[in-house]
Protein backbone atom coordinates (compact mmCIF):
# COMPACT_ATOMS: atom_id res chain seq x y z
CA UNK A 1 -13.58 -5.96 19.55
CA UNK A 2 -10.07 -6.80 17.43
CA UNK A 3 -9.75 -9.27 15.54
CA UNK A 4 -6.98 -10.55 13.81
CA UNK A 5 -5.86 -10.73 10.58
CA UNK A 6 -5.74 -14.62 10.81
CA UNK A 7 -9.94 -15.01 11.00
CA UNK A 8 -9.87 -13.62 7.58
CA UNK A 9 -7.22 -15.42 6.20
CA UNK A 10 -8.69 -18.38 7.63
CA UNK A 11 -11.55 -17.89 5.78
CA UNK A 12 -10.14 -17.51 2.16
CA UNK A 13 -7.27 -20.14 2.64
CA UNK A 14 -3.65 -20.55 1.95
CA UNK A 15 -3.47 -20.20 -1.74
CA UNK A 16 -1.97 -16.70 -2.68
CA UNK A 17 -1.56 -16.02 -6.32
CA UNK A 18 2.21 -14.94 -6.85
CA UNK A 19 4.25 -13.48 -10.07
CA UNK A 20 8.40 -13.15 -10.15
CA UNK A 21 10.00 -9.84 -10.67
CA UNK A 22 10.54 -10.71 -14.47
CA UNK A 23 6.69 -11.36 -15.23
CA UNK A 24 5.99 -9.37 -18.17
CA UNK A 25 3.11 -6.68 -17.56
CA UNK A 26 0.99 -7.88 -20.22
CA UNK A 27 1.18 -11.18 -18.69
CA UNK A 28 0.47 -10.14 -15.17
CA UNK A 29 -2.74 -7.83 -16.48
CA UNK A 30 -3.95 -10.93 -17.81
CA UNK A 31 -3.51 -12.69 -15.09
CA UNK A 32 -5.52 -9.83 -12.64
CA UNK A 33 -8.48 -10.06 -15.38
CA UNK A 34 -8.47 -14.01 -15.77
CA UNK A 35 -8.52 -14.52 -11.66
CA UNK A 36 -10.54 -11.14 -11.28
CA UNK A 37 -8.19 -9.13 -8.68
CA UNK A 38 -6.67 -6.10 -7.68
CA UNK A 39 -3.02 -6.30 -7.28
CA UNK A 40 -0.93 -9.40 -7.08
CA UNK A 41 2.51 -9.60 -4.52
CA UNK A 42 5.55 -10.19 -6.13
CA UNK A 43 8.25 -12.31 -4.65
CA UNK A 44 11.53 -13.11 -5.03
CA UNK A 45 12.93 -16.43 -5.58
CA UNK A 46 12.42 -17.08 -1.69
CA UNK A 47 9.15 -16.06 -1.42
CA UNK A 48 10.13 -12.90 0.33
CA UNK A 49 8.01 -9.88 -0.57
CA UNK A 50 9.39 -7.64 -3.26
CA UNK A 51 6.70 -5.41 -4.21
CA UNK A 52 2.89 -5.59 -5.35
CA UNK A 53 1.70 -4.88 -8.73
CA UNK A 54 -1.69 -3.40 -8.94
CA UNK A 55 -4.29 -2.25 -11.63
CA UNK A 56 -3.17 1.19 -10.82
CA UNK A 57 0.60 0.41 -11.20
CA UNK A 58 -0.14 -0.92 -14.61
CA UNK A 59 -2.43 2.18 -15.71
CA UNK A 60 0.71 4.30 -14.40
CA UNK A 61 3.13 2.50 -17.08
CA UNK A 62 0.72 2.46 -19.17
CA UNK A 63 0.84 6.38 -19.05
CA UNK A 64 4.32 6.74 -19.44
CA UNK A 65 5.33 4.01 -21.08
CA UNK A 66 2.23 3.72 -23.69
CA UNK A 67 2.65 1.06 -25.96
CA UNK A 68 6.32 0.48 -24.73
CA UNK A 69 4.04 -1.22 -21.51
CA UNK A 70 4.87 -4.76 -23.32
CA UNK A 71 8.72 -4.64 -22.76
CA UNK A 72 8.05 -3.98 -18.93
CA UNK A 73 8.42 -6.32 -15.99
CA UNK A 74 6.97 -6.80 -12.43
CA UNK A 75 10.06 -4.88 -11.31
CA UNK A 76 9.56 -1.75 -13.51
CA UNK A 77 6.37 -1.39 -12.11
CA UNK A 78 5.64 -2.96 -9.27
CA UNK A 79 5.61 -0.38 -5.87
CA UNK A 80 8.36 -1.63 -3.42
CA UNK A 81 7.53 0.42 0.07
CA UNK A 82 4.63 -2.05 0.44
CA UNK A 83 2.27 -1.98 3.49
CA UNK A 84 2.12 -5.40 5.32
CA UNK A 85 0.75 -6.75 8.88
CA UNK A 86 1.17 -10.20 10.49
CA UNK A 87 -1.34 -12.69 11.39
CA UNK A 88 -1.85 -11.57 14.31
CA UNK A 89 -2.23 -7.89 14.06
CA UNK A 90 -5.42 -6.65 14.31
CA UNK A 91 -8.12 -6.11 11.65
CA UNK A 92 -8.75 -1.93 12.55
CA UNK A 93 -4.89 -1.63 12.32
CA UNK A 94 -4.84 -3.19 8.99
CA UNK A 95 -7.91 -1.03 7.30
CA UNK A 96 -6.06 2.04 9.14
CA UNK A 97 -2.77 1.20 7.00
CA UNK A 98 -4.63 0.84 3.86
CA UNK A 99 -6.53 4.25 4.24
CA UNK A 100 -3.03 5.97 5.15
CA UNK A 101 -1.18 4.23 2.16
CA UNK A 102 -4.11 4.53 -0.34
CA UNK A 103 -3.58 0.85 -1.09
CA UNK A 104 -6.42 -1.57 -1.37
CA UNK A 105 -4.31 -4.60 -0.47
CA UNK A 106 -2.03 -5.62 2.34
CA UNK A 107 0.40 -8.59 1.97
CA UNK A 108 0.09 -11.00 5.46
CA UNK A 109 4.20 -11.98 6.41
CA UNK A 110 5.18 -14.71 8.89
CA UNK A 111 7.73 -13.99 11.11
CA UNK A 112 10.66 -14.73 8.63
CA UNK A 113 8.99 -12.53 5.96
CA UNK A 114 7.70 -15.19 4.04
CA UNK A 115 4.06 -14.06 2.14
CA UNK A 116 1.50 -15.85 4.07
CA UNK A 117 -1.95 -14.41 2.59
CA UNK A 118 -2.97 -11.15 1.22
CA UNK A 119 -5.94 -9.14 2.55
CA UNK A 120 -8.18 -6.91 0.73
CA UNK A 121 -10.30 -4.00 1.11
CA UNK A 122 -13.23 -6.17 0.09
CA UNK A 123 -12.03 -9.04 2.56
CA UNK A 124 -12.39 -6.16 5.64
CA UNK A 125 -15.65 -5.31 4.31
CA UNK A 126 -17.57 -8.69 3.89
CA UNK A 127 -16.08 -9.72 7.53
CA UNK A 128 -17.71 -6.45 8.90
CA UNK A 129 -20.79 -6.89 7.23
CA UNK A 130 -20.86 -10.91 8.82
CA UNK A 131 -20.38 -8.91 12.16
CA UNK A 132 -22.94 -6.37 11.62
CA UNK A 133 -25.95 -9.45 10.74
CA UNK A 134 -24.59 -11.55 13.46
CA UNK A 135 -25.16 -8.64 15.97
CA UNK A 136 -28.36 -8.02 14.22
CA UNK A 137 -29.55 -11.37 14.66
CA UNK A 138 -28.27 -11.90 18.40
CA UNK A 139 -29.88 -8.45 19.45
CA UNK A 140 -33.06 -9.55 17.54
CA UNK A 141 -33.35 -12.63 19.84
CA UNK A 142 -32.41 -10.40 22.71
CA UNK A 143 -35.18 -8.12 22.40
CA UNK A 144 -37.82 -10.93 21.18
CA UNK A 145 -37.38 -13.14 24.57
CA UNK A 146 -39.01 -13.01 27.39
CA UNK A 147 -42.58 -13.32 25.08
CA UNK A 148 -41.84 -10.51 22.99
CA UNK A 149 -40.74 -8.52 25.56
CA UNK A 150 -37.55 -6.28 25.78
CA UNK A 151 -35.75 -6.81 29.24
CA UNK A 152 -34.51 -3.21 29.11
CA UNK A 153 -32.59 -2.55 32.44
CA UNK A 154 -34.41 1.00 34.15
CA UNK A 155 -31.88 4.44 33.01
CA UNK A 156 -30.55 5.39 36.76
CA UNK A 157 -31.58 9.27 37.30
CA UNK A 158 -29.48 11.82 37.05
CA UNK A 159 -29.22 13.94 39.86
C-alpha cells in the first residue's frame, strides 16, 4: 500500500523549525537540544532549501574545527546535496532515500521549492507501527466473527 508523504505531515503539522545560513553553530546545537531533534533545514532568505544541519554535521566541525566550532555558521557546516521528496511521493520511496543517503531526515518541497515539512526516520517508524496495530486489530475482528470462528476460505489442491 503507498502512502504519501502528506499523511505524515498531516499528522505533525505545518510548523517546521528553520535557521539562516549565518546561525552560529553553538546557537543551532542549542537549538537541536532545547526542541530535542536531529537536524534542522536551513533556508535562504526565500525559504528555499539550502542545506540541513544535523547532530552529525556539528560533531564533524567539531572534529576539525575543535574549539574554533564557535566562529562557524550554518553554511560552514551544513551538507548542501540534501535528499528531499514532495508531498506526494510515496512513504517506501522516502525511507529508500534515507537508507541510500545515510540521512535520518528528508526536507518535504512544494512545487516551487519552498520547505513544506520535514520527515524523520522516527516519523516513518511510528506511522508503520499505527499500520501494523491497525492490521492487528482489523484481522483480530476478522478471525473472532462468525462466534469465534475463523471463516478461512478451503486451500484449492494442487494437482
Amino acid at each position: 500500500m503507498s502512502i504519501p508523504v502528506l499523511h505524515i505531515l498531516n499528522d505533525k503539522g505545518p510548523a517546521v523549525i528553520t535557521v539562516g545560513e549565518h546561525e552560529p553553530v553553538m546557537a543551532i546545537a542549542r537549538l537541536l537540544v532545547e526542541r530535542h531533534i536531529g537536524a534542522i533545514p536551513v533556508v535562504d532568505p526565500a525559504g528555499h532549501l539550502a542545506g540541513m544541519v544535523s547532530e552529525r554535521s556539528i560533531v564533524d566541525a567539531l572534529a576539525h574545527h575543535g574549539a574554533h566550532i564557535e566562529r562557524l555558521n550554518a553554511r560552514d557546516i551544513m551538507t548542501r546535496e540534501v535528499p528531499t521528496a514532495t508531498r506526494s511521493e510515496d512513504i517506501q520511496s522516502v525511507a529508500r532515500k534515507m537508507t541510500r543517503r545515510h540521512t535520518r531526515h528528508v526536507p518535504i518541497l512544494d512545487g516551487s521549492g519552498h520547505l513544506v515539512g520535514l520527515v524523520s526516520i522516527g516519523d516513518i517508524v511510528r506511522m508503520r507501527l499505527e499500520e501494523a496495530e491497525t492490521l492487528a486489530r482489523e484481522m483480530r475482528a476478522y478471525i473472532m466473527q462468525d462466534g469465534g470462528h475463523a471463516a478461512v476460505p478451503p486451500r484449492p489442491v494442487a494437482s
